[in-house]
C-alpha atoms as a PDB file:
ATOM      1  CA  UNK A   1     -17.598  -7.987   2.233  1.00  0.00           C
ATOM      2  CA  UNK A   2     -19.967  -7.595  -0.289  1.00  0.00           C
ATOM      3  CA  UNK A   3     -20.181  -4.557  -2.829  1.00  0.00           C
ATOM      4  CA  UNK A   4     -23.222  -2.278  -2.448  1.00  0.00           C
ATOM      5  CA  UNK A   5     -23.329   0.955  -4.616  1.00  0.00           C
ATOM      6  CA  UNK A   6     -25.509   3.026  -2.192  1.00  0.00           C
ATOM      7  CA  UNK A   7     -22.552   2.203   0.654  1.00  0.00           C
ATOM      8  CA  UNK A   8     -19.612   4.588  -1.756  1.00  0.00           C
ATOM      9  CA  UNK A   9     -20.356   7.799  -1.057  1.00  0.00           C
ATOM     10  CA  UNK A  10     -19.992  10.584  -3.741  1.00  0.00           C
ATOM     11  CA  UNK A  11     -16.560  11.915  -2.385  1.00  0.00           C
ATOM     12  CA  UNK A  12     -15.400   7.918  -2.669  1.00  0.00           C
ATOM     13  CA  UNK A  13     -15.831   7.399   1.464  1.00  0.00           C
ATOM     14  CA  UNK A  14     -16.766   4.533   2.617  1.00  0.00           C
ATOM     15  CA  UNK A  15     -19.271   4.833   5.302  1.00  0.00           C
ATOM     16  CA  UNK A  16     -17.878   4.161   9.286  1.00  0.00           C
ATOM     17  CA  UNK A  17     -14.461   4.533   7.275  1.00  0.00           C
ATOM     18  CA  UNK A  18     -12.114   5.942   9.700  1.00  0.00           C
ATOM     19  CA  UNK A  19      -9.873   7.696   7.296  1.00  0.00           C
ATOM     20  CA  UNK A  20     -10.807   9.011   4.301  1.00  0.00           C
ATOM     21  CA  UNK A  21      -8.266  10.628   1.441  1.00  0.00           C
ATOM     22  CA  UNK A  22      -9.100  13.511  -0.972  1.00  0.00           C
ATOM     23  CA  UNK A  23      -5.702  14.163  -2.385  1.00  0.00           C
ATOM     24  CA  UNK A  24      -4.120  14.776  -5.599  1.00  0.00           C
ATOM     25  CA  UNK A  25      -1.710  12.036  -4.486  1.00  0.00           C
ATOM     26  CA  UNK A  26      -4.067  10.365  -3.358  1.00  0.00           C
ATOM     27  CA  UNK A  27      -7.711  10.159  -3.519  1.00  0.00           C
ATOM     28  CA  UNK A  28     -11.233   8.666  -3.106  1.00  0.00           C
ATOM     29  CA  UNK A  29      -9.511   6.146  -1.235  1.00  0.00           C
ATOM     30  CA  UNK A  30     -11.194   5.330   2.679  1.00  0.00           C
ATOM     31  CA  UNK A  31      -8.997   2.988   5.228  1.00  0.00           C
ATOM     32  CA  UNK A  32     -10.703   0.213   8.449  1.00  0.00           C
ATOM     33  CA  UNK A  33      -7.629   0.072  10.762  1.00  0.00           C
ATOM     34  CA  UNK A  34      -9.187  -1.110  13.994  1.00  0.00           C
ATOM     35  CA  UNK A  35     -10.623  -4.433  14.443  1.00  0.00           C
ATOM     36  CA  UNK A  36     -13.915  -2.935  16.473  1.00  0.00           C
ATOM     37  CA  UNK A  37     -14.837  -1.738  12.852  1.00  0.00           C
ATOM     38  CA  UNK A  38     -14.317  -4.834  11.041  1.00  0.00           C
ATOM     39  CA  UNK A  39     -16.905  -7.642  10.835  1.00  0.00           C
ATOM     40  CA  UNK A  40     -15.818 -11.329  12.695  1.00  0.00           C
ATOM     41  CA  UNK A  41     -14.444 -12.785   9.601  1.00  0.00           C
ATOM     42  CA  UNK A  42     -12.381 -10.132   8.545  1.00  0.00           C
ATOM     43  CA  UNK A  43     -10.850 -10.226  11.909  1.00  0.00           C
ATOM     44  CA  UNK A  44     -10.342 -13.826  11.785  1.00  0.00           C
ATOM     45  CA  UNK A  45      -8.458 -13.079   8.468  1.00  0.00           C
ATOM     46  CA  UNK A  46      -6.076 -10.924  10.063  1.00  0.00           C
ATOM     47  CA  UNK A  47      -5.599 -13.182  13.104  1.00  0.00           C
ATOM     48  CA  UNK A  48      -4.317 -15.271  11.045  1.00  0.00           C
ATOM     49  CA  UNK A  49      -1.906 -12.886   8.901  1.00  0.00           C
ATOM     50  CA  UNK A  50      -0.542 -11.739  12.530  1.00  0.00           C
ATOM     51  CA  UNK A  51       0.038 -15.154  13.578  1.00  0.00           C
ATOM     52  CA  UNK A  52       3.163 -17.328  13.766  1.00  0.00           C
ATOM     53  CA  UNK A  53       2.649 -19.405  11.355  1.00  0.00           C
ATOM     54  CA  UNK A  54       1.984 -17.075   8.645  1.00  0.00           C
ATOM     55  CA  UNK A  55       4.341 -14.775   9.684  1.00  0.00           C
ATOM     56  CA  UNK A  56       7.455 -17.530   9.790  1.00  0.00           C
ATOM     57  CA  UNK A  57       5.353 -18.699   6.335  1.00  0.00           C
ATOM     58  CA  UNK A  58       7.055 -14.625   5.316  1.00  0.00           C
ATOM     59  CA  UNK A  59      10.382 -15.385   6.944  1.00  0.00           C
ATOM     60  CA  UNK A  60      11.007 -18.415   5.128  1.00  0.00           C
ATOM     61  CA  UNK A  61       9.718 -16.829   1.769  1.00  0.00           C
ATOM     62  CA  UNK A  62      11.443 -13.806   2.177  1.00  0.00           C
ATOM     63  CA  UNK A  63      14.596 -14.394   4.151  1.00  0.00           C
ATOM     64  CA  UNK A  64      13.761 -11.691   6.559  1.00  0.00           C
ATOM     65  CA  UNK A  65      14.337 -13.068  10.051  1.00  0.00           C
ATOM     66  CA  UNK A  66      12.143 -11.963  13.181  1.00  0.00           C
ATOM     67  CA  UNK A  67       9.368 -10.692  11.816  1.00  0.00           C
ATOM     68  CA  UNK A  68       6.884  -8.800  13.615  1.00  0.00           C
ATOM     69  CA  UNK A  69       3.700  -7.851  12.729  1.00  0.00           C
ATOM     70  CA  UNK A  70       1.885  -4.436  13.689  1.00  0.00           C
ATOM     71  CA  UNK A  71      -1.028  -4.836  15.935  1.00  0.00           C
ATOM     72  CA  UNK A  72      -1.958  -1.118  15.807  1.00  0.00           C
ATOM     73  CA  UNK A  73      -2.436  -1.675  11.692  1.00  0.00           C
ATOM     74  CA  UNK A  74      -0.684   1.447  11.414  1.00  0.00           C
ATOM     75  CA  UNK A  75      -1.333   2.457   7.602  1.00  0.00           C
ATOM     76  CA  UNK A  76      -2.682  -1.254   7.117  1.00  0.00           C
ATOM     77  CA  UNK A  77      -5.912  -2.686   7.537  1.00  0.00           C
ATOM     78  CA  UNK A  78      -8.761  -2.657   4.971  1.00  0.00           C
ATOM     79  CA  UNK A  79      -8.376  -0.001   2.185  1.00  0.00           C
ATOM     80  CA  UNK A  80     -11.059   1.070  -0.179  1.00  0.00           C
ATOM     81  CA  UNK A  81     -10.352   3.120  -3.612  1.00  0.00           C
ATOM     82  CA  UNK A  82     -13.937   4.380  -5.701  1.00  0.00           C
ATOM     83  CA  UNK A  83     -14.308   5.357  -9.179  1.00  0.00           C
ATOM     84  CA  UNK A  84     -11.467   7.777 -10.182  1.00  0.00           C
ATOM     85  CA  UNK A  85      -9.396   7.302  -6.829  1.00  0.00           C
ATOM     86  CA  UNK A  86      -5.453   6.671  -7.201  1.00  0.00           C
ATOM     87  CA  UNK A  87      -2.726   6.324  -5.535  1.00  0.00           C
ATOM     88  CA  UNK A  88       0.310   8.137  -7.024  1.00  0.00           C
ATOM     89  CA  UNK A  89       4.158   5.938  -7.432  1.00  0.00           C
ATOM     90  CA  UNK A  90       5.115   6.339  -3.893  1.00  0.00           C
ATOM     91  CA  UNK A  91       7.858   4.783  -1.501  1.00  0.00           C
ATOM     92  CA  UNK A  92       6.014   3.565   1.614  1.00  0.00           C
ATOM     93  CA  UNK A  93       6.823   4.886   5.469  1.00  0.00           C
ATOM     94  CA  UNK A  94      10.148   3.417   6.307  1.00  0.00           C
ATOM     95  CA  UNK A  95       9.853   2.920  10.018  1.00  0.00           C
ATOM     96  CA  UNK A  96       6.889   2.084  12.459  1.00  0.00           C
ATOM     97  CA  UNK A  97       5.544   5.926  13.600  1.00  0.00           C
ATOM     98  CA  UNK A  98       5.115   4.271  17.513  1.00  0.00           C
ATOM     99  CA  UNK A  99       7.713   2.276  18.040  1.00  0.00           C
ATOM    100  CA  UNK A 100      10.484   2.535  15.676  1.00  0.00           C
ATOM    101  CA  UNK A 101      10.357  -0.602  14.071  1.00  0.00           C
ATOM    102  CA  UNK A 102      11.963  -1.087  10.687  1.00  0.00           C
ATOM    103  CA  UNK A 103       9.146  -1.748   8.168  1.00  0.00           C
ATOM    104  CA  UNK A 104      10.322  -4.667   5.656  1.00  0.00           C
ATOM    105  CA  UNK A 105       7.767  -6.736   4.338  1.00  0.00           C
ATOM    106  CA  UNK A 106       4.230  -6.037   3.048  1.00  0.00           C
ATOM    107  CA  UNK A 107       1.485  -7.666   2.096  1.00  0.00           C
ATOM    108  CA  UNK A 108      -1.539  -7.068   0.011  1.00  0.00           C
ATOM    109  CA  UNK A 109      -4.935  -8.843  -0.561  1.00  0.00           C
ATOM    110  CA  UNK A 110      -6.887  -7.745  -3.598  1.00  0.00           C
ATOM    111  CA  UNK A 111     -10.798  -8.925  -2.882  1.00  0.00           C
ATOM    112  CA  UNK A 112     -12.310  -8.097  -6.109  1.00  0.00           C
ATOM    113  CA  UNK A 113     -14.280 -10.859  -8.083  1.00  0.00           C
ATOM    114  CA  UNK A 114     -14.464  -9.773 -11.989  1.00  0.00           C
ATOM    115  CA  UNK A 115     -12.357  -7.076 -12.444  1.00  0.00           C
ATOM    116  CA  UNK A 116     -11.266  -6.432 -16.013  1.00  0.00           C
ATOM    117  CA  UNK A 117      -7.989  -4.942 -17.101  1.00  0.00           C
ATOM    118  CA  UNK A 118     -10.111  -1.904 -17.975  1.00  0.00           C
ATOM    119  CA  UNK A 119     -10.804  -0.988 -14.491  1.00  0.00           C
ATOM    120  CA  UNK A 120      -7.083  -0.332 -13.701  1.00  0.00           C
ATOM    121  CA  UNK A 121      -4.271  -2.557 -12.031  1.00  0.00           C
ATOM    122  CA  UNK A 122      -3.970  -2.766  -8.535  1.00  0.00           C
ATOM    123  CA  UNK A 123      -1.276  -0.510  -8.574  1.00  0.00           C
ATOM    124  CA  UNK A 124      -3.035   2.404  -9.865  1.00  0.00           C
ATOM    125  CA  UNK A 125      -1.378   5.725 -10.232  1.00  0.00           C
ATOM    126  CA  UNK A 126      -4.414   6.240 -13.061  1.00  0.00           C
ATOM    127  CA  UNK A 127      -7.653   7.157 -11.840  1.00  0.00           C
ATOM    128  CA  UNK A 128      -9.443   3.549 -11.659  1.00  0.00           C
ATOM    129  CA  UNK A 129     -11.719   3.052 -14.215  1.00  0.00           C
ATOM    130  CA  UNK A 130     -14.348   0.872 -12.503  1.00  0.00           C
ATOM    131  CA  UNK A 131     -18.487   1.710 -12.992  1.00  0.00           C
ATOM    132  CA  UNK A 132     -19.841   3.655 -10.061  1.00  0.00           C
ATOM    133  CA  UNK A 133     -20.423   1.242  -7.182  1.00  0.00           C
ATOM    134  CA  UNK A 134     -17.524  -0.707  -7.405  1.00  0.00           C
ATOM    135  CA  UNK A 135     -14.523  -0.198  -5.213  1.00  0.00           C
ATOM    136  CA  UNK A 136     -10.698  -1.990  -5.414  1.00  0.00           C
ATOM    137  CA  UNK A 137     -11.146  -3.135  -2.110  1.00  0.00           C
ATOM    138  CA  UNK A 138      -7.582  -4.932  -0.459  1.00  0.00           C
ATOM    139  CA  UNK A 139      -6.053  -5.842   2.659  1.00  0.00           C
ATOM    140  CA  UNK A 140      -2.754  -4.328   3.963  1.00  0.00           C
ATOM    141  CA  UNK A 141      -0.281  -5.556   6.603  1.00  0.00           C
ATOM    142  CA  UNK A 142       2.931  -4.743   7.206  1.00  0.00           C
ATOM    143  CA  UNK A 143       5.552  -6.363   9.116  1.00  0.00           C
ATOM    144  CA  UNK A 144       8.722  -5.396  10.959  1.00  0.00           C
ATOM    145  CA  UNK A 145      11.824  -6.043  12.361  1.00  0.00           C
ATOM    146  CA  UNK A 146      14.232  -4.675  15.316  1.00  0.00           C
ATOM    147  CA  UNK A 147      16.931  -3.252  13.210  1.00  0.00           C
ATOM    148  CA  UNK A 148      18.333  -4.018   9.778  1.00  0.00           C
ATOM    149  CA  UNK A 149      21.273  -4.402   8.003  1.00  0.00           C
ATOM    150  CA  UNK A 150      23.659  -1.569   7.386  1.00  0.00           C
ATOM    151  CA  UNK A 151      24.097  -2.103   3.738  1.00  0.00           C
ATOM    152  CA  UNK A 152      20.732  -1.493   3.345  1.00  0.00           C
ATOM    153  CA  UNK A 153      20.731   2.197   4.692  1.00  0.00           C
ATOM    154  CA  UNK A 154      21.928   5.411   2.857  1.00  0.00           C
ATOM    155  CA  UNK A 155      25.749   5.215   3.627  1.00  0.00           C
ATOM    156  CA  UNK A 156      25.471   2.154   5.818  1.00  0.00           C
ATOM    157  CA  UNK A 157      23.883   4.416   8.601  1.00  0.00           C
ATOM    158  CA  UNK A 158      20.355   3.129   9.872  1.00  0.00           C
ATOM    159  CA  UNK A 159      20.745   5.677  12.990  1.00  0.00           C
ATOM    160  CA  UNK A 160      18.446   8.381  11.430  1.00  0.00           C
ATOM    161  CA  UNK A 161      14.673   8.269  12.087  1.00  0.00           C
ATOM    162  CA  UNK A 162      13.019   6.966   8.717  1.00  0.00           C
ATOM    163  CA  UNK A 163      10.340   8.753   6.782  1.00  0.00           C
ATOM    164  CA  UNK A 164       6.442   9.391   6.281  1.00  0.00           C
ATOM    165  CA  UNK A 165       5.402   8.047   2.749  1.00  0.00           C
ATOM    166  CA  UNK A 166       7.406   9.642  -0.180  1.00  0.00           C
ATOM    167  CA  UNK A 167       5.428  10.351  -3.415  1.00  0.00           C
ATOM    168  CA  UNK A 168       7.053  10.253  -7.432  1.00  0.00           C
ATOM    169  CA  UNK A 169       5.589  11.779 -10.075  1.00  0.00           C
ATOM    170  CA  UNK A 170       7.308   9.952 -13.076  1.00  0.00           C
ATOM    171  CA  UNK A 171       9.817  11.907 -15.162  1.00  0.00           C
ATOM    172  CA  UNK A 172       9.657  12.197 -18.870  1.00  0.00           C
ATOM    173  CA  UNK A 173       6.620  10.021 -19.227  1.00  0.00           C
ATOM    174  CA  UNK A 174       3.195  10.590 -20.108  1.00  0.00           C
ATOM    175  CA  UNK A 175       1.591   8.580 -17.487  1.00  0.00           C
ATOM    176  CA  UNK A 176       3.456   5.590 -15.385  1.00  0.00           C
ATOM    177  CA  UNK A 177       1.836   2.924 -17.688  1.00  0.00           C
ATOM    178  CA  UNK A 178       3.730   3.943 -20.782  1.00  0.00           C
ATOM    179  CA  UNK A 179       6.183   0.622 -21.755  1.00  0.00           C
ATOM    180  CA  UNK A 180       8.903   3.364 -22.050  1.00  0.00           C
ATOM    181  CA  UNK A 181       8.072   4.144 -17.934  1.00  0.00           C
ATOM    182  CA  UNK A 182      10.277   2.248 -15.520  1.00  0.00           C
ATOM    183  CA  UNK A 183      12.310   3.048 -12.097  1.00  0.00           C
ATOM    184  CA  UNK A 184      15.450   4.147 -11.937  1.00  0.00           C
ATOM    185  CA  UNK A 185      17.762   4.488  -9.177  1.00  0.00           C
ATOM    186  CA  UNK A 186      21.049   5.217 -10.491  1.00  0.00           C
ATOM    187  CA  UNK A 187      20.166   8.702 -10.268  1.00  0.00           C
ATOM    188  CA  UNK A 188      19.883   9.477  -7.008  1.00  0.00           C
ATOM    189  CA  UNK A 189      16.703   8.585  -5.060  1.00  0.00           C
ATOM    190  CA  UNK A 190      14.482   6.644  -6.811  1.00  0.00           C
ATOM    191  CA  UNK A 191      12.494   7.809 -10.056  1.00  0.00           C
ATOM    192  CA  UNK A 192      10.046   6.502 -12.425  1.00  0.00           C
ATOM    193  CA  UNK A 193      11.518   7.920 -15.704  1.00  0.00           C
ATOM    194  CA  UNK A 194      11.398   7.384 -19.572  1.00  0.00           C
ATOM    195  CA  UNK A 195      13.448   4.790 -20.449  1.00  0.00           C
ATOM    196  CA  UNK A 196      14.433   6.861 -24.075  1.00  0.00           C
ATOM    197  CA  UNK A 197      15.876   9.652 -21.596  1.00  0.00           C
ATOM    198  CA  UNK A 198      18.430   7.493 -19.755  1.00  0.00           C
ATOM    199  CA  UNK A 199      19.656   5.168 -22.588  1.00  0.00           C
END
């Protein structure tokens, strides 16, 4: 999956994308999520990340047991942010939008050669920083299970029915990179505040 400037279009699409995001939460960034779109290798990839082996490779490392992988890569797949795309804090969609699974484990592939601290982290709530041309380019796949455990749902009830994605803006901080940024959930839901304002 080579990088070719010409293939980033000026609103940060991808071309044959099959999603594309213009935002303010979140932006320039163009999702793959079927495997007719993706070239044999990359399919091979995620054959592999669906299969048994790596998947009880993530219930040994995590403790999770049963495991399932989405075929349907249902906010997975490949994901593609251009220059000045981000991807605000955000707490991911709790449960599987078809079926109802409990989403508990993801994983992430970053498939950039060469790219300097400048550019932005992967986790980039700050417009990336990379030349025009180049995009943060990563894999995502999520895995599942049937259920989960009571103490780790609001008031030990898991019976409601989840939620979409949930986006932050941090409180009391200039940007979420400042050292005095961090989450805090002793507040109620979770919040990426200043550390000097809850001392």
């Amino acid at each position: 999956m080579g990088e070719h400037p010409e293939s980033i279009l000026k609103d940060g699409c991808i071309p044959g994308a099959e999603r594309c995001f213009d935002l303010p939460e979140e932006n320039k960034k163009s999702s793959i999520n079927t495997d007719e779109r993706m070239g044999t290798y990359t399919r091979i990839l995620f054959s592999f990340l669906k299969s048994n082996t790596f998947t009880k490779f993530l219930e040994d490392l995590s403790g999770i047991p049963n495991l399932l992988p989405d075929p349907h890569f249902r906010g997975s797949g490949l994901h593609f942010t251009a220059t000045g795309g981000s991807l605000d804090i955000h707490a991911d969609f709790n449960r599987h939008p078809g079926n109802n699974l409990d989403r508990c484990v993801n994983v992430f592939i970053y498939l950039n050669d060469h790219w300097p601290e400048e550019y932005g982290d992967h986790g980039h709530p700050e417009p990336s920083q990379a030349p025009d041309g180049r995009a943060r380019r990563s894999i995502a796949l999520y895995y599942y299970t049937n259920g989960r455990p009571s103490d780790e749902c609001l008031d030990n009830d898991c019976s409601g029915q989840g939620h979409s994605t949930l986006f932050q803006k941090p409180v009391g901080c200039e940007k979420c990179l400042d050292d005095t940024c961090r989450r805090d959930d002793t507040i109620g839901s979770p919040v990426w505040v200043s550390t000097t304002k809850i001392r």
